[in-house]
Protein backbone atom coordinates (compact mmCIF):
# COMPACT_ATOMS: atom_id res chain seq x y z
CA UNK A 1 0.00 0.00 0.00
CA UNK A 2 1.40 3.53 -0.97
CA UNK A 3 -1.67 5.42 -1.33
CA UNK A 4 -4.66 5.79 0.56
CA UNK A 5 -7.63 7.73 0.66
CA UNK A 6 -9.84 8.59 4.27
CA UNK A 7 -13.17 9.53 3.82
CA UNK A 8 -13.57 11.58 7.13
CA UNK A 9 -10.32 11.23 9.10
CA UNK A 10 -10.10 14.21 11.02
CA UNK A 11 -12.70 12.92 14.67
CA UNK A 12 -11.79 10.65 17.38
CA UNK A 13 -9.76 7.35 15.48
CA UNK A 14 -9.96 8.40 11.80
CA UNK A 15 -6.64 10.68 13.53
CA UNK A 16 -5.08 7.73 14.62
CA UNK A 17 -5.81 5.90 11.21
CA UNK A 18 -4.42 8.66 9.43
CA UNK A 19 -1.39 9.23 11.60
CA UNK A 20 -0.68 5.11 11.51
CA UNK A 21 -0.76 5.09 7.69
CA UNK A 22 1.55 8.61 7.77
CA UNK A 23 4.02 6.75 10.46
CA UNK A 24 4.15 3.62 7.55
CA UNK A 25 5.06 6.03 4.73
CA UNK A 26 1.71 5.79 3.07
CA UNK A 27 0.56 8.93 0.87
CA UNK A 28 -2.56 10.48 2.67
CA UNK A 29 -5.38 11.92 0.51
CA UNK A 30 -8.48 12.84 3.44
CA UNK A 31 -11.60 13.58 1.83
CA UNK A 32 -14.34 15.16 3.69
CA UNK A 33 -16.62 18.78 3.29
CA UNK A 34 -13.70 20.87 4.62
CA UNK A 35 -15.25 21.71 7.94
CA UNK A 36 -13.52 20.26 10.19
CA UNK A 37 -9.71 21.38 11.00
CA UNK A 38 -7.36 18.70 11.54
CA UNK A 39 -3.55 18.65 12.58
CA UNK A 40 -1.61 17.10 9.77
CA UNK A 41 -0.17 19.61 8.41
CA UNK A 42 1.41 19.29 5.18
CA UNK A 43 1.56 15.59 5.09
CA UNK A 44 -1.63 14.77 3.66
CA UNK A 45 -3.34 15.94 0.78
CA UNK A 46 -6.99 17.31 0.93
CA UNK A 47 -9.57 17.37 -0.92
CA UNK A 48 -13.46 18.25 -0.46
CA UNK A 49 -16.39 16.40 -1.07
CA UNK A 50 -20.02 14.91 -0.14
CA UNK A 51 -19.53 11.61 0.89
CA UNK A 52 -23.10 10.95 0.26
CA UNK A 53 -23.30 12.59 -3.61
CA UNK A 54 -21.96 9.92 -6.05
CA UNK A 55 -21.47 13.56 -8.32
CA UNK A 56 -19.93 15.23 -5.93
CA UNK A 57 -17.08 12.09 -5.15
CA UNK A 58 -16.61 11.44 -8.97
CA UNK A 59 -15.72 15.30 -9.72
CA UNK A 60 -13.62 15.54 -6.97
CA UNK A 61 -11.07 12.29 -7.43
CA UNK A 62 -11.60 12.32 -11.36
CA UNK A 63 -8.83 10.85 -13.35
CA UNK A 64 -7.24 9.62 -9.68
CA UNK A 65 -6.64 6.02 -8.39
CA UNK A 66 -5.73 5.21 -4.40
CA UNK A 67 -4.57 1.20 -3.46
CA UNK A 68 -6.72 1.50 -0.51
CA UNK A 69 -9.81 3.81 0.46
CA UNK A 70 -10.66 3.58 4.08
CA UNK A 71 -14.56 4.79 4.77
CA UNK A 72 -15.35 5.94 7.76
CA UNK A 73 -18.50 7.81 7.47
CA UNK A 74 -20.61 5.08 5.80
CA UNK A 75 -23.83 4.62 7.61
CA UNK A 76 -25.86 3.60 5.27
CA UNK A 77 -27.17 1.18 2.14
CA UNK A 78 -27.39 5.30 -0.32
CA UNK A 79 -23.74 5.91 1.07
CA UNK A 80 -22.53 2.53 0.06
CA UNK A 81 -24.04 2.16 -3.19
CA UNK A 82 -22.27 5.87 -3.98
CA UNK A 83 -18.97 4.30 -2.87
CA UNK A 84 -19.38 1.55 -5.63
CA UNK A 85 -20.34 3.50 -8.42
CA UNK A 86 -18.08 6.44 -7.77
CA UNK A 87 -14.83 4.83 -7.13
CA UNK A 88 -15.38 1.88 -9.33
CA UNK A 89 -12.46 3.29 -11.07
CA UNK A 90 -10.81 4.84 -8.28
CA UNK A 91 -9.10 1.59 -6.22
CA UNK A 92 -8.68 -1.89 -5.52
CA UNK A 93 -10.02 -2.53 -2.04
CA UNK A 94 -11.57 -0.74 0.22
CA UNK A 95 -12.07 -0.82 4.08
CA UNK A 96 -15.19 -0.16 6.11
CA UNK A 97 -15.32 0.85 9.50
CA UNK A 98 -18.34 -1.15 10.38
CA UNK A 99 -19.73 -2.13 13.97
CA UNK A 100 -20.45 -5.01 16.83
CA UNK A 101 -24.24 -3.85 16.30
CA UNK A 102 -24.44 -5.42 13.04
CA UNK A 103 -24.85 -8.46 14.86
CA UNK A 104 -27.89 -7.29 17.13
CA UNK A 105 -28.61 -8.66 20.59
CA UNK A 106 -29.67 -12.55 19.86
CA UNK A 107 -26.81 -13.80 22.10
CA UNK A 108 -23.65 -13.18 24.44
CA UNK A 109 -20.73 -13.68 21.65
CA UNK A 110 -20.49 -12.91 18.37
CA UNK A 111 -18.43 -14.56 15.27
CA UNK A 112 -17.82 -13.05 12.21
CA UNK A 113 -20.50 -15.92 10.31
CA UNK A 114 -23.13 -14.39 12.83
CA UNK A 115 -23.92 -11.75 10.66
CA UNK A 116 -23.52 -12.57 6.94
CA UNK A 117 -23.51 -9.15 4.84
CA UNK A 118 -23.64 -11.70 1.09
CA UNK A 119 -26.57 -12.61 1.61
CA UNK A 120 -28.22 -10.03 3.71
CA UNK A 121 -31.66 -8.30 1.82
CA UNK A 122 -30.31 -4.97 0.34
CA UNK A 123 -33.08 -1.94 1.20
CA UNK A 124 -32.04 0.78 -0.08
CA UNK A 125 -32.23 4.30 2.35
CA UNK A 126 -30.35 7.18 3.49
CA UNK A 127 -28.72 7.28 6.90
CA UNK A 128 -31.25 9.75 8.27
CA UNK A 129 -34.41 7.15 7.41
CA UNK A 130 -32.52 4.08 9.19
CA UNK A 131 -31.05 3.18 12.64
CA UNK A 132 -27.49 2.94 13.02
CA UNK A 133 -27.18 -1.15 13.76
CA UNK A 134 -29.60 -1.40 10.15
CA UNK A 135 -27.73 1.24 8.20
CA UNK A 136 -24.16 -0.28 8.72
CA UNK A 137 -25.93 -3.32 8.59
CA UNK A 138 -26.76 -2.49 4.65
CA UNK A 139 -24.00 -0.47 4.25
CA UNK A 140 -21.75 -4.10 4.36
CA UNK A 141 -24.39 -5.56 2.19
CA UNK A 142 -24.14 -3.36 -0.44
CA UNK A 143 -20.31 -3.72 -0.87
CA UNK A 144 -20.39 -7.14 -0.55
CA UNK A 145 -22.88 -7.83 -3.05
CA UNK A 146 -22.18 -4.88 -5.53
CA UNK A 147 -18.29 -3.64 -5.10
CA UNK A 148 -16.19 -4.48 -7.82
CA UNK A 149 -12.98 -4.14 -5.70
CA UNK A 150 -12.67 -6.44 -2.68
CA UNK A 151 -13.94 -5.33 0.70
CA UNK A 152 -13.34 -5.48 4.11
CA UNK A 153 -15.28 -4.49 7.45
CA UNK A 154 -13.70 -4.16 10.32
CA UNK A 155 -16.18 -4.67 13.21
CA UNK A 156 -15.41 -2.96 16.11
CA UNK A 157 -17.39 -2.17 20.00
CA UNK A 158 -17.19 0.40 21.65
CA UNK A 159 -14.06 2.58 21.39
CA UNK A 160 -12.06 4.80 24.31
CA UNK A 161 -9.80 6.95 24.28
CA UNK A 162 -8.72 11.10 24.05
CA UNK A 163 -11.28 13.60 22.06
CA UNK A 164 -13.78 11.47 22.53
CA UNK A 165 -16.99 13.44 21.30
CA UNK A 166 -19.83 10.25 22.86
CA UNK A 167 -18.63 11.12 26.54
CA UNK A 168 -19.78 7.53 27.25
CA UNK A 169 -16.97 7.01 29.44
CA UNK A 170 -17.37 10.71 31.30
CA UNK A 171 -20.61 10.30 31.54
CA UNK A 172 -20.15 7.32 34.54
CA UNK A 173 -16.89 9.34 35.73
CA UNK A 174 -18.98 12.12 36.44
CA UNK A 175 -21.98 10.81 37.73
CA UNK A 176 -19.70 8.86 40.45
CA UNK A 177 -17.95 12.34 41.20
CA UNK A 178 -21.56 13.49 41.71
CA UNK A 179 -22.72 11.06 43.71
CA UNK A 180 -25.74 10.91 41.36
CA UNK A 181 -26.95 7.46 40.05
CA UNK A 182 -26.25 5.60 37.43
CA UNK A 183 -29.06 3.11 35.78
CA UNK A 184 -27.67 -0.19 34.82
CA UNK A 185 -30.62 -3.63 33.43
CA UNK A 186 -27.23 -5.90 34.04
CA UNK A 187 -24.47 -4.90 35.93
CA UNK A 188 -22.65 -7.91 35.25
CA UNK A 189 -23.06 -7.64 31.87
CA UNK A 190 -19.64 -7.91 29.92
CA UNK A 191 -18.25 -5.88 27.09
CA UNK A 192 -14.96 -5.74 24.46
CA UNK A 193 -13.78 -2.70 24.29
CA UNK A 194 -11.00 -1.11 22.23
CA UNK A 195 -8.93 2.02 22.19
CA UNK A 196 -8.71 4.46 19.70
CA UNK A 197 -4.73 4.01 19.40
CA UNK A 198 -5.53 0.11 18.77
CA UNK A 199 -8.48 1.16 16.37
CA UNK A 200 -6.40 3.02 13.88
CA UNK A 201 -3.70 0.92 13.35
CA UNK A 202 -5.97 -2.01 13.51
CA UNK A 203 -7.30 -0.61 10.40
CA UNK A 204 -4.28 0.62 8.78
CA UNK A 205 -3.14 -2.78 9.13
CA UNK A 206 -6.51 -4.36 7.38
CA UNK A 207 -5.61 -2.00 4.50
CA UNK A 208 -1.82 -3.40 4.52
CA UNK A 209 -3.35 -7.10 4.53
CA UNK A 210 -5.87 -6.12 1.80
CA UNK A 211 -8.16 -9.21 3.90
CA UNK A 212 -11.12 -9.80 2.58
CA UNK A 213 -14.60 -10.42 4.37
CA UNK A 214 -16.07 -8.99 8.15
CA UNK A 215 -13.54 -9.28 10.19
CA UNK A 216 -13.70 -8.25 14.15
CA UNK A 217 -11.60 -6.15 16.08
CA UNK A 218 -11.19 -5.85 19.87
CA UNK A 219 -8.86 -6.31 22.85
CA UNK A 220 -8.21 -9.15 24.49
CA UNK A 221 -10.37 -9.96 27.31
CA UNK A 222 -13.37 -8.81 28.58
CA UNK A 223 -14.69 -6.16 31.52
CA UNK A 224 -18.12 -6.43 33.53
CA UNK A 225 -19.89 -3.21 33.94
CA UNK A 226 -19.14 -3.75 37.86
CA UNK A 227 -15.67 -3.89 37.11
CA UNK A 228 -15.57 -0.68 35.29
CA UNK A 229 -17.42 0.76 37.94
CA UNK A 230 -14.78 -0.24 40.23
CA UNK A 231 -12.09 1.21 38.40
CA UNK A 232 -14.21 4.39 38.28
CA UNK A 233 -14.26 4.05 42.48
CA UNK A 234 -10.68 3.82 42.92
CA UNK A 235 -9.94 6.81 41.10
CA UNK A 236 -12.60 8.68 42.45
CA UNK A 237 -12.27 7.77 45.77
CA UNK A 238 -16.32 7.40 45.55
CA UNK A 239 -18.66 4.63 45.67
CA UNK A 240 -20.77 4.60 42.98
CA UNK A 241 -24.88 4.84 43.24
CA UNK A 242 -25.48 1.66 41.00
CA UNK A 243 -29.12 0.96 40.60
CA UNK A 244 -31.88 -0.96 38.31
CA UNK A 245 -34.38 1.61 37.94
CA UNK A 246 -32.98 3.04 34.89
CA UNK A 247 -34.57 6.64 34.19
CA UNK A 248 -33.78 8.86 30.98
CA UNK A 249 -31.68 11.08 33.77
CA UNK A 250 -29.48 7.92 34.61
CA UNK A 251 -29.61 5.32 32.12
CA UNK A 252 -26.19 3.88 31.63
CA UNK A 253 -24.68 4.66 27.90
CA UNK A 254 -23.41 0.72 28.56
CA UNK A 255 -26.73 -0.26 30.14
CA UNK A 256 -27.34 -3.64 28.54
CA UNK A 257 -29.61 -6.31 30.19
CA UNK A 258 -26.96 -9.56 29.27
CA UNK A 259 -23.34 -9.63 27.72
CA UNK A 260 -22.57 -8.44 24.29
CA UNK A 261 -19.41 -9.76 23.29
CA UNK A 262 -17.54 -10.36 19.86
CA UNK A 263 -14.85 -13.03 18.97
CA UNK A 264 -11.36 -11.36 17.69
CA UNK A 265 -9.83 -14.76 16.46
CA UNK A 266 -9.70 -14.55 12.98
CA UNK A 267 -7.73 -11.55 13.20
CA UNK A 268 -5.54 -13.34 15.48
CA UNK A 269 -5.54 -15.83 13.41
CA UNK A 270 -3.87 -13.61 10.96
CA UNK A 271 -1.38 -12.32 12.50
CA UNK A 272 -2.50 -8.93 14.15
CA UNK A 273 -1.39 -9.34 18.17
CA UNK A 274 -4.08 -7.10 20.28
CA UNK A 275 -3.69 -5.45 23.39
CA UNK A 276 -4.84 -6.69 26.72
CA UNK A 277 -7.82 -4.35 27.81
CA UNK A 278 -6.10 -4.27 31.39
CA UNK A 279 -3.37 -2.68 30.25
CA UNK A 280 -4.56 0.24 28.76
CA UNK A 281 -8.17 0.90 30.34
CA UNK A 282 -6.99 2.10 33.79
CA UNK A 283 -4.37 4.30 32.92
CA UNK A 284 -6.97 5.79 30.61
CA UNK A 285 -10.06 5.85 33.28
CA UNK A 286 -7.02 7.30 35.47
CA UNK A 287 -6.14 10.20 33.18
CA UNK A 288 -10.49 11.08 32.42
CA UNK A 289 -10.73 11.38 36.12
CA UNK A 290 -8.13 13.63 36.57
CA UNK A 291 -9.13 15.61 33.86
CA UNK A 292 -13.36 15.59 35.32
CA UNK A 293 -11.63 17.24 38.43
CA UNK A 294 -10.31 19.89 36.19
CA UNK A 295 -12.59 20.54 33.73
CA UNK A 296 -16.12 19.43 34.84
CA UNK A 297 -18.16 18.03 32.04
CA UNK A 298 -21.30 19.86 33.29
């Protein structure tokens, strides 16, 4: 891989995608409307588009050709099906960011073959007419079925880290800090995480590989939602208000009612070496408390 093209890269991971293709000599082309400043400097080239106008795409990368584009603001079957006409042309693989929710609720632990995008019925909708889980859902059955370079989507869970615009993870730092409560169905429900360092080059990497299929990414090993809660504690020096009458006010971000949990072995099984979540979860959880005392979210 020498070239690459990011549609979005400038929020949360897409920097650490960028930044991980930069730091393996890659040439950088981000696409995106221009709104958003970024930090790269004159390493990467820009250029502006509408990721959802096929038009828009096909004037702006006319007559150009990247070995990789890396999507990460496809949310839906429209967006998808503007990927595959407009850069029919334009490369020979391509790499979604994609989601855990495409495999729904149904059970603890997912598999790749739990969700199979090949066969999945194509409806065709904007991003604003469909839920997330459904839109990235189609948005991997379009490409599948239609693409005419290979394809890969990289399912992740929930990602942590710096700059990150959810506030998922403030939200329960704060609330402890409060002393206000915090709504959870299942507080022994488990969940991967993954960080937004491990994200990015995760997906650099898929675009190195060129592997193609769904294909999860996580740490290694799994954390209860008590045992986040107690990591919260010991920083805070608080005991948390945990309860099971889950209000609008206090409803856990995390709240599930049972585990939700995806298998990272093929990728494994591939070569790619993840990180323990143990090792960089507290550190992290360490640093957003400190910075809550600081800066107070509300």
């Amino acid at each position: 891989m020498k070239t690459a093209l990011v549609l979005g890269g400038t929020r949360f991971f897409g920097t650490n995608l960028v930044e991980e293709l930069l730091a393996k000599k890659v040439q950088v082309t981000i696409a995106n409307r221009g709104q958003r400043e970024d930090s790269f400097g004159d390493r990467v080239e820009r250029i502006k588009l509408d990721r959802v106008e096929k038009q828009s795409i096909i004037e702006a990368t006319r007559g150009r050709k990247w070995d990789v584009v890396f999507d990460q603001i496809c949310y839906s079957s429209h967006g998808a099906l503007v990927a595959v006409d407009a850069f029919r042309d334009s490369t020979n693989h391509y790499v979604l960011t994609s989601t855990l929710s495409v495999y729904g609720s149904s059970k603890e632990h997912f598999h790749e073959e739990d969700f199979d995008p090949y066969t999945y019925p194509i409806s065709y909708a904007r991003k604003e007419n469909i839920s997330y889980q459904e839109g990235k859902r189609q948005a991997e059955a379009v490409l599948f079925q239609k693409a005419p370079f290979s394809v890969t989507a990289v399912r992740i869970p929930i990602v942590l880290g710096d700059n990150d615009y959810t506030n998922r993870l403030r939200f329960h730092i704060d609330k402890v800090m409060h002393q206000e409560e915090i709504g959870f169905p299942d507080i022994d429900a488990q969940l991967n995480f993954i960080s937004r360092e491990e994200a990015g080059a995760f997906l650099a990497w898929c675009g190195e590989q060129k592997l193609k299929g769904p294909i999860n990414a996580c740490s290694n090993g799994v954390i209860s939602l008590k045992e986040l809660m107690s990591l919260i504690e010991t920083e805070t020096n608080q005991q948390a208000k945990i309860t099971k009458r889950v209000t609008d006010e206090n409803a856990s971000p995390y709240g599930l009612d049972h585990s939700w949990t995806m298998s990272n072995e093929k990728a494994s099984f591939w070569g790619y070496e993840f990180s323990d979540v143990r090792q960089w979860l507290p550190p992290l959880i360490k640093k957003k408390v400190a910075e809550a005392k600081i800066v107070p979210l509300y």
